[in-house]
Protein backbone atom coordinates (compact mmCIF):
# COMPACT_ATOMS: atom_id res chain seq x y z
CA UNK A 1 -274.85 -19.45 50.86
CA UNK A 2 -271.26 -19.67 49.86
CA UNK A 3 -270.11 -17.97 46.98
CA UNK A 4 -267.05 -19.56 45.26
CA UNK A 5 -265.56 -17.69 42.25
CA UNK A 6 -264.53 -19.57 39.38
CA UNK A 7 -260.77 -20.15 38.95
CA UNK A 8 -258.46 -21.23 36.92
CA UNK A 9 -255.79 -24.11 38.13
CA UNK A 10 -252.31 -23.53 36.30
CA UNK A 11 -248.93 -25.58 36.36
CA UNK A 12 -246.02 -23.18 36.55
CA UNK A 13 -243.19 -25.39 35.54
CA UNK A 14 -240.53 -23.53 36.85
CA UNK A 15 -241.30 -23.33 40.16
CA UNK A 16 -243.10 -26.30 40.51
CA UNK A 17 -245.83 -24.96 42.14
CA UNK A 18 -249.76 -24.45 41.39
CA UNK A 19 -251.83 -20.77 41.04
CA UNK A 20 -255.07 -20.29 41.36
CA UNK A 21 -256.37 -17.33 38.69
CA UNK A 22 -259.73 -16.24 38.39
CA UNK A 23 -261.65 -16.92 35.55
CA UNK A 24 -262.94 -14.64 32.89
CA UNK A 25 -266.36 -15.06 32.05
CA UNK A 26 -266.69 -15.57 28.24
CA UNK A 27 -269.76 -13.32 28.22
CA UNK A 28 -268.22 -10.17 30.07
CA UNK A 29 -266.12 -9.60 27.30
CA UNK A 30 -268.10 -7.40 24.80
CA UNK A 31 -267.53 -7.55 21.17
CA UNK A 32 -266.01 -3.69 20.30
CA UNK A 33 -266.02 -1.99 16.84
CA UNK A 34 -262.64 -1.17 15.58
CA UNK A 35 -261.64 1.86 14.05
CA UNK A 36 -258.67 2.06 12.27
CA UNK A 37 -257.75 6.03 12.50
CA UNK A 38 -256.11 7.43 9.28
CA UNK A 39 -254.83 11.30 8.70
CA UNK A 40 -254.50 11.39 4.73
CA UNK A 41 -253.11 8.10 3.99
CA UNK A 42 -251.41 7.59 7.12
CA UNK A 43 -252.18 5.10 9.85
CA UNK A 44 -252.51 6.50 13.47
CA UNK A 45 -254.12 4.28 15.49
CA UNK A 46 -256.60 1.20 15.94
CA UNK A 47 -259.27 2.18 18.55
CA UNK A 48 -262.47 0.32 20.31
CA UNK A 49 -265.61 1.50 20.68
CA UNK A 50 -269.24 0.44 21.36
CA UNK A 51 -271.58 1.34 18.88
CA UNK A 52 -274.06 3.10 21.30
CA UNK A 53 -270.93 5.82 22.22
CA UNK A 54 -271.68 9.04 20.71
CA UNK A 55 -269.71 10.74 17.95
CA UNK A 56 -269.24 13.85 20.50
CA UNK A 57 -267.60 11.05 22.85
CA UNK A 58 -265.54 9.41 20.27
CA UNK A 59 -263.83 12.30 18.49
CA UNK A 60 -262.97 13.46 21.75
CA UNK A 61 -260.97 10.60 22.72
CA UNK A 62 -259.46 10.15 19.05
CA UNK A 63 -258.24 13.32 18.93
CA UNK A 64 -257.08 13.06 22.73
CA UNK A 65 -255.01 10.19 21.39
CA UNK A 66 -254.18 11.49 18.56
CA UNK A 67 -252.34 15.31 19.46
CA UNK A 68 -251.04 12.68 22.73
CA UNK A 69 -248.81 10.89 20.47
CA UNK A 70 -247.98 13.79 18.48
CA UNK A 71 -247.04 15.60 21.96
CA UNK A 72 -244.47 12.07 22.47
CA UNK A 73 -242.88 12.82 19.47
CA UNK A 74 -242.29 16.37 19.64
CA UNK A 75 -240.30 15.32 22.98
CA UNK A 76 -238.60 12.50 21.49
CA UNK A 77 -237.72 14.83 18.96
CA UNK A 78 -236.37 17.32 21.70
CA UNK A 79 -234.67 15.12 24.20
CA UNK A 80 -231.36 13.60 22.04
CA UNK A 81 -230.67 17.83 22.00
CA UNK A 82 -231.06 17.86 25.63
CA UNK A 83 -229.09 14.69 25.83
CA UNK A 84 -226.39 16.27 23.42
CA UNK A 85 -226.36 19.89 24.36
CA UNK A 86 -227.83 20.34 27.99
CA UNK A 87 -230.74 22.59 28.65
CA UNK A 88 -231.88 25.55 26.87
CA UNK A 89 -230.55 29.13 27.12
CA UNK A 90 -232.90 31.37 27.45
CA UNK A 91 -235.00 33.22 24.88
CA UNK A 92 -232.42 36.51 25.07
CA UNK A 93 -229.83 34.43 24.82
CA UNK A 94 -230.45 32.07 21.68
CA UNK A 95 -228.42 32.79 18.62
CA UNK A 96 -226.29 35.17 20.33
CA UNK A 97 -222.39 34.44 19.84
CA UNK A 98 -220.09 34.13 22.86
CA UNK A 99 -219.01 38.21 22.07
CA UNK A 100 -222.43 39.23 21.66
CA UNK A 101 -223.42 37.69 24.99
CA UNK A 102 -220.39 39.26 26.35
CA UNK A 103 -221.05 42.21 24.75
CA UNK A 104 -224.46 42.86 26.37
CA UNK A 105 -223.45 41.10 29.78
CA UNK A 106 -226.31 38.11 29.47
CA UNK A 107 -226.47 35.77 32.38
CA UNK A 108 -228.14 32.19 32.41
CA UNK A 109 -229.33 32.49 35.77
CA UNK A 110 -230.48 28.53 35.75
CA UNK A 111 -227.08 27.25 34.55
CA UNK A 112 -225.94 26.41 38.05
CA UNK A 113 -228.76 25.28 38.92
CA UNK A 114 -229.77 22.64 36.12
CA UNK A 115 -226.72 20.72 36.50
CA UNK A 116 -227.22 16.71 34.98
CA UNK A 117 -226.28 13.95 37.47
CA UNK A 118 -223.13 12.79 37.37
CA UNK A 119 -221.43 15.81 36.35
CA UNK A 120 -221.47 17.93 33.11
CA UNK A 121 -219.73 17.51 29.55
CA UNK A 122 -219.21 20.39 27.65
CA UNK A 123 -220.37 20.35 24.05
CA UNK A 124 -221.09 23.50 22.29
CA UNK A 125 -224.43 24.21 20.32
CA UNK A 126 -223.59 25.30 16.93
CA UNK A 127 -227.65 26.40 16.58
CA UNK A 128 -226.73 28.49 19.86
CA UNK A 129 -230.47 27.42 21.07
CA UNK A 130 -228.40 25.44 24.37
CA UNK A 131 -225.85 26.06 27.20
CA UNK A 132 -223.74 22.93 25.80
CA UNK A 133 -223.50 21.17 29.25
CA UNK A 134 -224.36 17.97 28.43
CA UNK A 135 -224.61 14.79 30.36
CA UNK A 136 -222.30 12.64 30.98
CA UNK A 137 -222.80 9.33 28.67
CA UNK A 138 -224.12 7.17 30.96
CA UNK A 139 -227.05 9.63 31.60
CA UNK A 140 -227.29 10.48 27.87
CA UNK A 141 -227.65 6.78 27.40
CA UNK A 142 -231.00 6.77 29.84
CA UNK A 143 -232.32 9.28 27.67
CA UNK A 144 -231.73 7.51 24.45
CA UNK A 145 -233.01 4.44 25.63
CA UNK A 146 -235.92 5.95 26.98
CA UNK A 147 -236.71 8.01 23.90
CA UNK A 148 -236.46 4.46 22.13
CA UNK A 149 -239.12 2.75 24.53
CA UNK A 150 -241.52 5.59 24.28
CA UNK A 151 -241.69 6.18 20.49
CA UNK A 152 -242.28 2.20 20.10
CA UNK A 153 -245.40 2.25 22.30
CA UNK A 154 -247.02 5.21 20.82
CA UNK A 155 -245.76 3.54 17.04
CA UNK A 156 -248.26 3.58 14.32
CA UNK A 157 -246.38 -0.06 13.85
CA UNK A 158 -249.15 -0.93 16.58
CA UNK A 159 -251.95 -1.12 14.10
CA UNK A 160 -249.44 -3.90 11.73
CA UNK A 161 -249.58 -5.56 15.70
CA UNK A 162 -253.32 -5.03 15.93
CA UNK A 163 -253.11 -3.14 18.85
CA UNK A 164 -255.46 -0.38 20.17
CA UNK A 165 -254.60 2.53 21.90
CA UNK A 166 -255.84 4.07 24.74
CA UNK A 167 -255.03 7.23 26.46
CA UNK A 168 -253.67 5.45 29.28
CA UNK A 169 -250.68 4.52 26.62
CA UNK A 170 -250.08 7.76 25.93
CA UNK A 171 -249.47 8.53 29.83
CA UNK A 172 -247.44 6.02 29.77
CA UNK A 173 -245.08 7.23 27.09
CA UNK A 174 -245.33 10.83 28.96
CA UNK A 175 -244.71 9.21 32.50
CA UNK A 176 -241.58 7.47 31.21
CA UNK A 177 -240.07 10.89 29.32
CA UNK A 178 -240.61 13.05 32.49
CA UNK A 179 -239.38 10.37 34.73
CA UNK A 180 -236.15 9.95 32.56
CA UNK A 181 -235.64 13.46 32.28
CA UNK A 182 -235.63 13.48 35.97
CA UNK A 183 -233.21 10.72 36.42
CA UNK A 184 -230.69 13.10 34.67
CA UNK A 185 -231.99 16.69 35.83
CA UNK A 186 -233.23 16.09 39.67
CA UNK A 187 -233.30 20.18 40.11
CA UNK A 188 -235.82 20.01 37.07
CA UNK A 189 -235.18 21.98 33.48
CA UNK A 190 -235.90 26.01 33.35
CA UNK A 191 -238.91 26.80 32.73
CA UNK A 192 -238.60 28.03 29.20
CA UNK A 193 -237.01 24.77 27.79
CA UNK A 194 -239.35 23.24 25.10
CA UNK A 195 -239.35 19.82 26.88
CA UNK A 196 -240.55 21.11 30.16
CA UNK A 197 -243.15 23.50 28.72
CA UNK A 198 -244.40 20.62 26.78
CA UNK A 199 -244.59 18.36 29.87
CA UNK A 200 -246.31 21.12 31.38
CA UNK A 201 -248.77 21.74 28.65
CA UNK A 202 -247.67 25.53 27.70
CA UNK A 203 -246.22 24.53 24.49
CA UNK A 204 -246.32 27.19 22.01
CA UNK A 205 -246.55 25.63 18.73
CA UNK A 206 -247.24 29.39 16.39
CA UNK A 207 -245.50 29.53 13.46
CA UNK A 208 -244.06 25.98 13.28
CA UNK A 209 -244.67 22.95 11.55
CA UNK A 210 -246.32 21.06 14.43
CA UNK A 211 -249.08 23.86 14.41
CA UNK A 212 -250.07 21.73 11.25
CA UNK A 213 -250.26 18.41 12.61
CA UNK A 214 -252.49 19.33 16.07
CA UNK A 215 -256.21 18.74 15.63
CA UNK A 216 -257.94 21.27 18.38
CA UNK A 217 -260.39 18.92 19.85
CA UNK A 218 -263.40 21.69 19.11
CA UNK A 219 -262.45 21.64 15.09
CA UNK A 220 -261.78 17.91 14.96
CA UNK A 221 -264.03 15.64 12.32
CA UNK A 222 -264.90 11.93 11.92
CA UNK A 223 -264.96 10.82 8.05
CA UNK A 224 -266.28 7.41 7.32
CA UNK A 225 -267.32 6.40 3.80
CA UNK A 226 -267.15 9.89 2.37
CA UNK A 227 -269.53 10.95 5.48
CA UNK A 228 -268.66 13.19 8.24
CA UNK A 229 -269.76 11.64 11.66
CA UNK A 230 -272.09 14.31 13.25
CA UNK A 231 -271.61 14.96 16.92
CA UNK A 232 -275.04 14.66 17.37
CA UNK A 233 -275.72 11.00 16.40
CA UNK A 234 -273.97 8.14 17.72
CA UNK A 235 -271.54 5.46 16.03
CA UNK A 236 -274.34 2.69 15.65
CA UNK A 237 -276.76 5.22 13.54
CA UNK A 238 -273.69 5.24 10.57
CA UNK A 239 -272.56 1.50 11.29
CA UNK A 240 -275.19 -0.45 12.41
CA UNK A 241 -275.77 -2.51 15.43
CA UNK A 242 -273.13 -5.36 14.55
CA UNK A 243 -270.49 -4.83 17.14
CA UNK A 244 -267.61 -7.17 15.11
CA UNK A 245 -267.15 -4.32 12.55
CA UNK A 246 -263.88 -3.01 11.54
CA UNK A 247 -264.01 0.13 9.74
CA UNK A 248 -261.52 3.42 8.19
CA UNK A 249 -262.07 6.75 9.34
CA UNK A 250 -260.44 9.78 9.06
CA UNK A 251 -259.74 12.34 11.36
CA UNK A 252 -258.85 16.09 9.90
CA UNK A 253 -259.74 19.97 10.84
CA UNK A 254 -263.55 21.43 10.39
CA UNK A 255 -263.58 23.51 6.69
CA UNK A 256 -261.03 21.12 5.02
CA UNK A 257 -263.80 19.00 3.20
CA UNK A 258 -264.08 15.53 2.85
CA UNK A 259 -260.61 13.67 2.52
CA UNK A 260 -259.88 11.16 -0.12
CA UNK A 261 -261.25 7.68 -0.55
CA UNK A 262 -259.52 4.95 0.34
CA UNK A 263 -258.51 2.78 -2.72
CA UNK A 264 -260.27 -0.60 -3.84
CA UNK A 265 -256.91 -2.31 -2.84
CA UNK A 266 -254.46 -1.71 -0.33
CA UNK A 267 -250.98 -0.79 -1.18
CA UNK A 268 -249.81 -4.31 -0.29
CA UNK A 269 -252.39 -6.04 -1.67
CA UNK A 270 -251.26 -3.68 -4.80
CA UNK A 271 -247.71 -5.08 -4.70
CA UNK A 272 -248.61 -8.84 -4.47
CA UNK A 273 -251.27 -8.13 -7.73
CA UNK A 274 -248.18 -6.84 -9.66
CA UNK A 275 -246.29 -9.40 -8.36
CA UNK A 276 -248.59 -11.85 -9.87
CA UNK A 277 -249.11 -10.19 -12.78
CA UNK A 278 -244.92 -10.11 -13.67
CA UNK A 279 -245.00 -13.67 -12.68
CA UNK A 280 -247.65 -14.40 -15.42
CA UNK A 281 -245.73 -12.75 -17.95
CA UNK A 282 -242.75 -14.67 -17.33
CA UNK A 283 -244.49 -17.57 -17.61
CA UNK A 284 -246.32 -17.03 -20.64
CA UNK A 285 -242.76 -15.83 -22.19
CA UNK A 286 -241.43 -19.37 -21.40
CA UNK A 287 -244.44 -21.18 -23.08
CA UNK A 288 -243.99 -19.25 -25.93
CA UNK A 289 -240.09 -19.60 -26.08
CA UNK A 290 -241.56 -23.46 -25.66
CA UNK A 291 -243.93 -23.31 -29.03
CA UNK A 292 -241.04 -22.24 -31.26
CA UNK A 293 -241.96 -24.83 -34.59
CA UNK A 294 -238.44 -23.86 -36.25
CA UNK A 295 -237.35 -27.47 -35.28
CA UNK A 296 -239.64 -28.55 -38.26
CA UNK A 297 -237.24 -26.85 -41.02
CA UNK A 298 -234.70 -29.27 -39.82
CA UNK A 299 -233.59 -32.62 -41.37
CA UNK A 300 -234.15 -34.69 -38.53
CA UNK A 301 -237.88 -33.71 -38.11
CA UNK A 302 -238.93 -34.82 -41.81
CA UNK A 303 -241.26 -37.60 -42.05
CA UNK A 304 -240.31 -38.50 -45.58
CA UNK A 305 -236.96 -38.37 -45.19
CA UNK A 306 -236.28 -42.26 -44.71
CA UNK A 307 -238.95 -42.66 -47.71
CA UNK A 308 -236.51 -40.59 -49.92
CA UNK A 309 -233.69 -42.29 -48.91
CA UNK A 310 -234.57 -45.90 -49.73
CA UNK A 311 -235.80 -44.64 -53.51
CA UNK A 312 -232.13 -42.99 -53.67
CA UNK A 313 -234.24 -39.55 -53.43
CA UNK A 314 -231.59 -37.68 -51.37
CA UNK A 315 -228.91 -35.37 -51.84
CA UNK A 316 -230.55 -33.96 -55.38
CA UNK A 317 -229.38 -30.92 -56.62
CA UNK A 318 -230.02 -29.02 -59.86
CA UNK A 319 -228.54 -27.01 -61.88
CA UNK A 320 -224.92 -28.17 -63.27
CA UNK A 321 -222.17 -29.62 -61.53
């Protein structure tokens, strides 16, 4: 028996020529929940998930996602000093004047050895934290336009776009940062610059803002409708069996308590209520500007008046002339 798969038969216009796709099958395609991922009131991500995964499965892979992107940024964040300042002196050396480095006869071992394609620019540091050969600008501009590429992909401007991440984005982002950073350093960065030790995972984060932000995967929580999401239970025992759901959660550190609820409205739907309300005051302003009834003092808007004026009624004052 021959088995022919369903195809598709498409007219490409431009080349004049027909392709044969296969065919999805309408009923492969399973219906996913949707979790739109908030950390206070901020939007992370949207995610998918079947409502039979467990809440041990799903945490793990929104947290995953969510210290990924945070990982991007921190780079992105790192790279336009790299791109500015070349790579960074090490940990002896930072903050040290040119006398005091003198002074106690400090050597950067890896300056001749990280040298940027294309030849070096010099550009002192005034934070002292890098050697100040820079790149030349057509490397800096790889960087730049990388960093640019890799911050929109791992956007929270995705959820607007109704997007869902996946890890695999995330590598993405990552895969494009090293492979710039490459471009312009083939002999690699020392191994004590930030962006390096973050590509490499041995970022150390104590004592600095950041610290706040990552979620350790072990201490991360679920909140949905003022209910944590044990680990135990799976996503269908909190929303039911109806796959087409779209829900908020939250994701936050163990021993923080339950985050805020989410308002009744959203902040745009907020906006376009006060819009309407503004517009309803204007409008009632104008139909009472409308109702002013001081017309009826006036002489043209007396009924009597052409009465009075045929009995010679008009113009009657009293009092002496």
């Amino acid at each position: 028996m021959l088995i022919v798969p369903r195809v598709c038969v498409v007219w490409c216009s431009d080349d004049h020529k027909i392709y044969y796709i296969p065919a999805q099958d309408k009923f492969s395609k399973r219906e996913m929940v949707q979790l739109h991922v908030k950390r206070g009131d901020e939007s992370q991500i949207l995610f998918s998930a079947t409502v039979d995964v467990s809440i041990e499965t799903l945490t793990q892979q929104v947290c995953a996602i969510y210290n990924g992107r945070l990982k991007v940024d921190r780079i992105c964040s790192e790279i336009p000093e790299l791109a500015d300042h070349g790579i960074s002196l090490p940990l002896n050396m930072q903050g040290l004047t040119d006398d005091q480095i003198m002074e106690l006869k400090l050597k950067d071992e890896w300056e001749d050895r990280c040298i940027p394609s294309g030849g070096a620019e010099f550009k002192k540091d005034e934070l002292g934290r890098r050697n100040g050969h820079a790149p030349n600008e057509k490397m800096k501009e790889v960087l730049r336009k990388t960093v640019e590429e890799a911050k929109a992909l791992i956007s929270n401007k995705q959820v607007q776009a109704n997007v869902c991440f996946t890890m695999d984005m995330v590598k993405e982002a990552l895969d494009q940062l090293r492979g710039a950073v490459m471009i312009v350093y083939p002999m690699g960065l020392p191994p004590h610059d930030p962006i390096r030790m973050e590509f490499e995972n041995q970022e150390d984060l104590t004592g600095t803002q950041a610290s706040l932000q990552v979620i350790p995967e072990e201490e991360a929580q679920l909140w949905w409708a003022s209910k944590e999401l044990q680990r135990g239970k799976k996503l269908q025992d909190y929303v039911g069996k109806n796959e087409k759901t779209k829900i908020i959660v939250k994701i936050q550190k163990r021993g923080q308590g339950a985050p805020a609820r989410e308002p009744p409205v959203s902040e745009e739907e907020q906006k376009k209520m006060m819009l309407n309300y503004y517009k309803r005051q204007e409008d009632l302003k104008k139909l009472k500007e409308g109702d002013d009834d001081s017309y009826l003092q006036s002489d043209w808007s007396d009924r009597q008046a052409l009465k009075r004026q045929f009995q010679g009624l008009t113009n009657i004052k009293w009092g002496p002339r």
